[in-house]
Protein backbone atom coordinates (compact mmCIF):
# COMPACT_ATOMS: atom_id res chain seq x y z
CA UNK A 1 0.00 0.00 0.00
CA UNK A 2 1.47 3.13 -1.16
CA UNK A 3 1.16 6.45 1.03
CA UNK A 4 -0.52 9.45 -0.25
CA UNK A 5 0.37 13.31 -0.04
CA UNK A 6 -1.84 14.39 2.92
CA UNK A 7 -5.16 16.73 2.11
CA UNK A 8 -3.29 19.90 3.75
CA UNK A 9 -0.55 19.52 1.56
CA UNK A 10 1.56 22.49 1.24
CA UNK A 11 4.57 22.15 -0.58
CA UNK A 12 7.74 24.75 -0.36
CA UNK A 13 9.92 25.97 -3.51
CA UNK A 14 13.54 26.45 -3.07
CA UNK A 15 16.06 28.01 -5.41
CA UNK A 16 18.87 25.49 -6.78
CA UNK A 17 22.21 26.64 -7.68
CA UNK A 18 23.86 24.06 -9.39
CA UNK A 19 28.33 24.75 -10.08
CA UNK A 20 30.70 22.32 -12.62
CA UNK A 21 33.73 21.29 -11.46
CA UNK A 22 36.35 19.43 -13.19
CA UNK A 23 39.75 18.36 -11.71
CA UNK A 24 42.62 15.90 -12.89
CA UNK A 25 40.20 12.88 -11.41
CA UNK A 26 37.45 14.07 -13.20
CA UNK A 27 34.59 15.96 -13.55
CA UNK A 28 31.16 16.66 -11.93
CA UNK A 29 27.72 18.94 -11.00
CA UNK A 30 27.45 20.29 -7.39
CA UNK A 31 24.19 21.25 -6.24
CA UNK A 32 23.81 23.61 -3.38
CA UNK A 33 20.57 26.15 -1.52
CA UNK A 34 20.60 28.45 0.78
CA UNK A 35 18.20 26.93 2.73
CA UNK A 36 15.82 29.25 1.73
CA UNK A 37 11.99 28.04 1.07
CA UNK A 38 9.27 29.61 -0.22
CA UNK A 39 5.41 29.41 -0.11
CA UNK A 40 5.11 30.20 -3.86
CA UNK A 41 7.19 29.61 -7.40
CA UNK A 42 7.08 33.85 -8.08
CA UNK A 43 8.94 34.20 -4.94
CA UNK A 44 11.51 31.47 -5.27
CA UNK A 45 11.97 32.64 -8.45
CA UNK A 46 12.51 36.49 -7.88
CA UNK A 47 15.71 34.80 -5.10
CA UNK A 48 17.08 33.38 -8.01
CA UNK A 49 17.63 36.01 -10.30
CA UNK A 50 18.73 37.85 -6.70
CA UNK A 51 21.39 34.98 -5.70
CA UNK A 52 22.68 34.46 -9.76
CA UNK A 53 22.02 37.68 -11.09
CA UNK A 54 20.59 35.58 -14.21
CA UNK A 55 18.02 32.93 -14.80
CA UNK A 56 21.02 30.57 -14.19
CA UNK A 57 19.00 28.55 -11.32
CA UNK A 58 16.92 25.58 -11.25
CA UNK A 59 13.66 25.36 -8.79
CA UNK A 60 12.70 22.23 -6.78
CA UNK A 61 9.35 21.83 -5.05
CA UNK A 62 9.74 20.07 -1.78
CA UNK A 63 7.14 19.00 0.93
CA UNK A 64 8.90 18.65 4.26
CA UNK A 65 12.91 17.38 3.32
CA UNK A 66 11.41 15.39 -0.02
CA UNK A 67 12.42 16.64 -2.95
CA UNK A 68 9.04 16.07 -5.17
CA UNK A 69 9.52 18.46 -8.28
CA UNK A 70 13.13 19.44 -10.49
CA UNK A 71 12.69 22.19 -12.61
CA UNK A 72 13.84 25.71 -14.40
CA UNK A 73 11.19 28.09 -13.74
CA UNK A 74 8.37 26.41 -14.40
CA UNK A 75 9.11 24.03 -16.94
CA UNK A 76 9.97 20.31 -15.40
CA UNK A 77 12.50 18.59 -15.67
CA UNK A 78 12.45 14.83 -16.45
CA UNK A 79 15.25 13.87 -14.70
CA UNK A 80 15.67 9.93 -14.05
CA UNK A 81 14.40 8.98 -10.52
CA UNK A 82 18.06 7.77 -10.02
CA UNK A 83 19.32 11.22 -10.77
CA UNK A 84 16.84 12.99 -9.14
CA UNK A 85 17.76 11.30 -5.84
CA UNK A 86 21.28 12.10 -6.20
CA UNK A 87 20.32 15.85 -6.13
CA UNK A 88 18.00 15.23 -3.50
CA UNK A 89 21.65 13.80 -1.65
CA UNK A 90 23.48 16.51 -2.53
CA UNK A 91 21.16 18.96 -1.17
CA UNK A 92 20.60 16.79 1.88
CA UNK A 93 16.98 16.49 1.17
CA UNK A 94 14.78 13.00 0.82
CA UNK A 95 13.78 11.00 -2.52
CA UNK A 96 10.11 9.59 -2.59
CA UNK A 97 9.81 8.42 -6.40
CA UNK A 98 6.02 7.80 -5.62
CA UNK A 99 5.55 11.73 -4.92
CA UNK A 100 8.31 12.29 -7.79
CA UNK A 101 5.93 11.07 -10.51
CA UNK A 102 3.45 12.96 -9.80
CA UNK A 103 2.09 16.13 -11.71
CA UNK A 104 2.25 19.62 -10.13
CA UNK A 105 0.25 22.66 -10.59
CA UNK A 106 2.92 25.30 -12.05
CA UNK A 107 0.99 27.75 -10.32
CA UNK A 108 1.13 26.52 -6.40
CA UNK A 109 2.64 23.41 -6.73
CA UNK A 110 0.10 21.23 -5.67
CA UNK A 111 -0.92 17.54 -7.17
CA UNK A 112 -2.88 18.01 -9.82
CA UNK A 113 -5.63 14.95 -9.76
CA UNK A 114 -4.93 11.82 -7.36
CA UNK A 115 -2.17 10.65 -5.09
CA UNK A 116 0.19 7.71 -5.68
């Protein structure tokens, strides 16, 4: 039996600053926040452009520490679940892929229709 996003569910937006490195062993993506979380997408967005000084940011939608939504702006990002739990690492946040999979309202990031 698979659990489902509570009624009152109110998810949080953060803003996602993600750096390449490269070094003589190789190369990678780190993903950082400020811990920073906001009640809507407008507002996470306006930190962004604050923090980069550009649209050089990705946005995650969270609900408590699980990371349930990747994206730039509004637009998602269909990153593999694997993947998508290694951000969620990097960031020390949570990986549900059952909340993952769902579809979001770009407007205030709730489910859209029913949950897992």
């Amino acid at each position: 039996m698979s659990a489902a996003l509570p009624a009152s569910f109110d998810p949080e937006f953060i803003v996602v600053c993600q750096s390449a490195w490269m070094n003589a062993d190789g190369f990678g993506i780190t993903y950082n926040w400020d811990g920073e979380r906001f009640n809507n997408r407008n507002d996470a967005i306006k930190h962004g452009w604050k923090l980069r000084g550009s649209d050089d940011f990705n946005i995650a939608i969270l609900y408590g520490d699980d990371l349930i939504w990747w994206g730039w702006m509004d637009q998602r990002i269909e990153e593999a679940e694997e993947d998508a739990a290694e951000i969620a690492e990097a960031l020390n946040l949570t990986f549900d892929p059952r909340w993952y999979r769902l579809e979001y309202s770009k407007v205030t990031g709730k489910p859209l229709g029913a949950t897992p």
